[in-house]
C-alpha atoms as a PDB file:
ATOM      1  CA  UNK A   1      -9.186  40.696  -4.099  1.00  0.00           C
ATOM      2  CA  UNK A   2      -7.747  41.969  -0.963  1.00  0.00           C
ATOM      3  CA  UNK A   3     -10.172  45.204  -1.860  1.00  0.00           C
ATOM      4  CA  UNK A   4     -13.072  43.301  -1.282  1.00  0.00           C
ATOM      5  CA  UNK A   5     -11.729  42.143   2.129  1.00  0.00           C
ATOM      6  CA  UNK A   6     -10.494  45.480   3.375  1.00  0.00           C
ATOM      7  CA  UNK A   7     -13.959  46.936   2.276  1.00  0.00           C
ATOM      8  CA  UNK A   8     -15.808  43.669   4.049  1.00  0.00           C
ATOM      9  CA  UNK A   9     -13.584  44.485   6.840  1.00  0.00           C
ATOM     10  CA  UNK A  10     -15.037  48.141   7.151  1.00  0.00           C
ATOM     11  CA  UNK A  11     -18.587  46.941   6.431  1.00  0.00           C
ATOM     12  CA  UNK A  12     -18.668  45.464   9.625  1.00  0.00           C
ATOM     13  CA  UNK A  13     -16.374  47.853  11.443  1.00  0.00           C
ATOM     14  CA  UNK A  14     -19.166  50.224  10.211  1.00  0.00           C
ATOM     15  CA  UNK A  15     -22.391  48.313  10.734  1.00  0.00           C
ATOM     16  CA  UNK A  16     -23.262  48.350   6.925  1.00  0.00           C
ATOM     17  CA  UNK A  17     -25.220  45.236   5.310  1.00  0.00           C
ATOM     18  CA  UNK A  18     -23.950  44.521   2.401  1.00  0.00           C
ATOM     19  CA  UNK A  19     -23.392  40.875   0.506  1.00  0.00           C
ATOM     20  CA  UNK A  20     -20.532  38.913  -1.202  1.00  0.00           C
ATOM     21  CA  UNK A  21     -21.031  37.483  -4.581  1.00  0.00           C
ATOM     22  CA  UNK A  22     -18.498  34.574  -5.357  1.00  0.00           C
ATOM     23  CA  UNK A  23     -17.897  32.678  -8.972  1.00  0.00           C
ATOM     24  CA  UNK A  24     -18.422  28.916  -7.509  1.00  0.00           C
ATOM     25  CA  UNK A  25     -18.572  27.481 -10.176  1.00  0.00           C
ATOM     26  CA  UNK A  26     -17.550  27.822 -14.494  1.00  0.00           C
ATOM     27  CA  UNK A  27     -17.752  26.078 -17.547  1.00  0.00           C
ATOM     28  CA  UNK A  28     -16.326  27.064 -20.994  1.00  0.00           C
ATOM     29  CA  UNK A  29     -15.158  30.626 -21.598  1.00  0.00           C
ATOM     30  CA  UNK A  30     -15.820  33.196 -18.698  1.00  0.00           C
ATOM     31  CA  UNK A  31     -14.128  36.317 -17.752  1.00  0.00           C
ATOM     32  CA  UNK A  32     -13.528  35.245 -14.076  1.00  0.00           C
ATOM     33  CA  UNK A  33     -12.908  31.798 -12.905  1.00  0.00           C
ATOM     34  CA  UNK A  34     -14.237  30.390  -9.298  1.00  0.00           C
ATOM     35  CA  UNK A  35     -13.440  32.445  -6.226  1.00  0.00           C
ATOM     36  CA  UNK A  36     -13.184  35.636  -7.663  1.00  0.00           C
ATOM     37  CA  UNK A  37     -15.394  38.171  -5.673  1.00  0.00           C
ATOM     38  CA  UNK A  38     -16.820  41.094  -5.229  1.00  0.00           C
ATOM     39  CA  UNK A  39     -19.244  43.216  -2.835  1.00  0.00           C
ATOM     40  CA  UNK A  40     -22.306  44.925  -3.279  1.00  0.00           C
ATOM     41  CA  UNK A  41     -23.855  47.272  -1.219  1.00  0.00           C
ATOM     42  CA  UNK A  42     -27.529  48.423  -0.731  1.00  0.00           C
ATOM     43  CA  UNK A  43     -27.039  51.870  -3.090  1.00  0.00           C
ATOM     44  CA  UNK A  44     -25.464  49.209  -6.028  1.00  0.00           C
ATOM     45  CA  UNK A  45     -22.154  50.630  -5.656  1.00  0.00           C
ATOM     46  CA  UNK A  46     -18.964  47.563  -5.267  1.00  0.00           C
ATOM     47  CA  UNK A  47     -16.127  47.023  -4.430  1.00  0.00           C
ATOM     48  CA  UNK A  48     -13.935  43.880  -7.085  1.00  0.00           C
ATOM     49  CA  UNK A  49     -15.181  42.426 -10.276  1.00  0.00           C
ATOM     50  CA  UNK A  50     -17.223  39.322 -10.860  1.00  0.00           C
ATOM     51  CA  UNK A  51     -16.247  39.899 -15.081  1.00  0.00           C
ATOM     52  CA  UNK A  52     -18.036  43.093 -15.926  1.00  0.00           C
ATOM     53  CA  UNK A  53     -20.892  43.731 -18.168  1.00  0.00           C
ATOM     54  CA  UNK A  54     -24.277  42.075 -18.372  1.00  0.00           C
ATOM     55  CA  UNK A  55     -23.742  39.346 -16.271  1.00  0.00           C
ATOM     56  CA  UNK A  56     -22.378  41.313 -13.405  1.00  0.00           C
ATOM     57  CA  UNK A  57     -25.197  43.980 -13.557  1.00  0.00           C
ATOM     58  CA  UNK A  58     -27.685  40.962 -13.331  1.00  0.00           C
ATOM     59  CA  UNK A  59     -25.561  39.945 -10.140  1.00  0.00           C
ATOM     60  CA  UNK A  60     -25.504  42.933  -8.631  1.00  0.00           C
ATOM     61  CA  UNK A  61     -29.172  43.180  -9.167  1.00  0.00           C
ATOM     62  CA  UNK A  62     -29.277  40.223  -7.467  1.00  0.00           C
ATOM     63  CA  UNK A  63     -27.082  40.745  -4.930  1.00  0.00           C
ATOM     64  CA  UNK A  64     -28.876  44.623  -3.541  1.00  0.00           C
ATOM     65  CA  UNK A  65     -32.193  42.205  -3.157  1.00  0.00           C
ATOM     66  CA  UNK A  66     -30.479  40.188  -0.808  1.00  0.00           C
ATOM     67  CA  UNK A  67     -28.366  43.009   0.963  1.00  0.00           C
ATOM     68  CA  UNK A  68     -32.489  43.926   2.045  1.00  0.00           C
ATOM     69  CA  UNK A  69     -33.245  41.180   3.519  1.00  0.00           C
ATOM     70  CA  UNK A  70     -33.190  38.323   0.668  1.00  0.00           C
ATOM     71  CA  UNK A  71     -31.805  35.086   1.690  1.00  0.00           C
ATOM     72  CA  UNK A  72     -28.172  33.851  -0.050  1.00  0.00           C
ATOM     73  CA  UNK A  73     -28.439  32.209  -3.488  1.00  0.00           C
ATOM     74  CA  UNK A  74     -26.950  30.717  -6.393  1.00  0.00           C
ATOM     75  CA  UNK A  75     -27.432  33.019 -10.118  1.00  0.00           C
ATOM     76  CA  UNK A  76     -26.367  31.102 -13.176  1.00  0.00           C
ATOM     77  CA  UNK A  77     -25.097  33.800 -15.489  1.00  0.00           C
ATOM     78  CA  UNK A  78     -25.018  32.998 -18.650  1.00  0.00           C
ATOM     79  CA  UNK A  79     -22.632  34.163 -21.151  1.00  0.00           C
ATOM     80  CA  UNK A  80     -23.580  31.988 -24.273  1.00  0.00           C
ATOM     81  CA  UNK A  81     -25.892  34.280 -26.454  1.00  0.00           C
ATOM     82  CA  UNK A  82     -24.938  36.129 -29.006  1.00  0.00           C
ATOM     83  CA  UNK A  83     -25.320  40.178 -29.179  1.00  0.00           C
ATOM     84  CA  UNK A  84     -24.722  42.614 -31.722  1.00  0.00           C
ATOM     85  CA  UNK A  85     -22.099  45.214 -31.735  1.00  0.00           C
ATOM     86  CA  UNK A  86     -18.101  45.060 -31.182  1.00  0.00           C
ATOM     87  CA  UNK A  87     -18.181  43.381 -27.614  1.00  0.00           C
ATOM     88  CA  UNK A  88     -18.257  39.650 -27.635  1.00  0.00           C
ATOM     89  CA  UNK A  89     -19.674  37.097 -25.191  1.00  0.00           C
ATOM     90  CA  UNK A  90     -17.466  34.930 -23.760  1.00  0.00           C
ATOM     91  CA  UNK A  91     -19.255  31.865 -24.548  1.00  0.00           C
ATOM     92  CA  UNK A  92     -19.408  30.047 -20.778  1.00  0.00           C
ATOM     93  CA  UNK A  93     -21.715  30.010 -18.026  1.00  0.00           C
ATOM     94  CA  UNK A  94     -21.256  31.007 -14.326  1.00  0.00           C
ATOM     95  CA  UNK A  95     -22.688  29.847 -11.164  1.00  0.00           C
ATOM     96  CA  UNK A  96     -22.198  33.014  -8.705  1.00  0.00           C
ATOM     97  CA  UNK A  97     -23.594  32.495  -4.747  1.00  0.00           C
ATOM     98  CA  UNK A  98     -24.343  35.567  -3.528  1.00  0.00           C
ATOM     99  CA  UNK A  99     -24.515  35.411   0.430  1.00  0.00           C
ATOM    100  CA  UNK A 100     -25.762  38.617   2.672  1.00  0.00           C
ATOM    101  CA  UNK A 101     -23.501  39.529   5.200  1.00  0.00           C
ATOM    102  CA  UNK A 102     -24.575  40.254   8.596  1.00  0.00           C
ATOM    103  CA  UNK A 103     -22.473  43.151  10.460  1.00  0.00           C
ATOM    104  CA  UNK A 104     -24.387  42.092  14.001  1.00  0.00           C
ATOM    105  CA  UNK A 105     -24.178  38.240  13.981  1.00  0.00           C
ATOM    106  CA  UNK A 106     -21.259  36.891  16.140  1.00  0.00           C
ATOM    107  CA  UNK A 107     -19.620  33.840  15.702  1.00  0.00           C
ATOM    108  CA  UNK A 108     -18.128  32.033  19.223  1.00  0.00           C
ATOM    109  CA  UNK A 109     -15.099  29.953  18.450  1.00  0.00           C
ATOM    110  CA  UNK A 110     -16.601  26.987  18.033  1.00  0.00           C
ATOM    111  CA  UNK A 111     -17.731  28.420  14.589  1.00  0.00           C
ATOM    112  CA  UNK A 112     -22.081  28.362  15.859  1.00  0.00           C
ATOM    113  CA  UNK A 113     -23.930  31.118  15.752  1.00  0.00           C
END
C-alpha cells in the first residue's frame, strides 16, 4: 500500500487529479478486504490493487469519471455470479468509495477547508 501513498504523494507534488478507491466495506468471499486501495488516474492507468479482474475494471471505470470532475461515491461490486471458463468468482460483494482527490485544495490545521 505504501505505493499508492508515494504515488498520491507525487500526484499532488505534481498537480495531477487523480482519485482513491478504498474497499469499505465486504461480505463473504472477496479478493481484498476493507482498506485496501488503489489510485486511478485520468488515462486509467493505477497504482495498488482493489482484487483484479472485473470488478476492478468496473472501479476504475468508475473511478476516471470522477477523476473529471464526478463527485466521490460508493460502487457495490459484486462478485457473486457465475462465469464460464477456468477463473472463478469469489462469491462476496464489495462496497468500494471512490473519492477524487484535489491537488489545489488546502487544508488549515484545524482540518476545514
Amino acid at each position: 500500500m505504501n505505493d499508492v501513498y508515494e504515488a498520491l504523494a507525487r500526484a499532488i507534488r505534481t498537480g495531477e487529479r487523480v482519485a482513491v478507491a478504498t474497499v469499505a466495506h465486504t461480505r463473504g468471499s472477496t479478493p481484498r478486504r476493507a482498506g485496501a486501495k488503489m489510485l486511478i488516474r485520468a488515462d486509467g492507468s493505477f497504482c495498488g490493487t482493489i482484487g483484479g479482474g472485473c470488478g476492478e475494471a468496473e472501479v476504475r471505470i468508475e473511478a476516471m469519471a470522477i477523476v473529471q470532475g464526478g463527485a466521490a461515491r460508493v460502487v457495490t461490486v459484486d462478485l457473486t455470479n457465475e462465469i464460464d471458463g477456468p477463473d472463478k468468482i469469489c462469491g462476496g460483494v464489495m462496497e468500494v468509495y471512490i473519492e477524487p482527490v484535489d491537488p489545489f485544495l488546502r487544508v488549515d490545521n484545524a482540518g476545514t477547508a
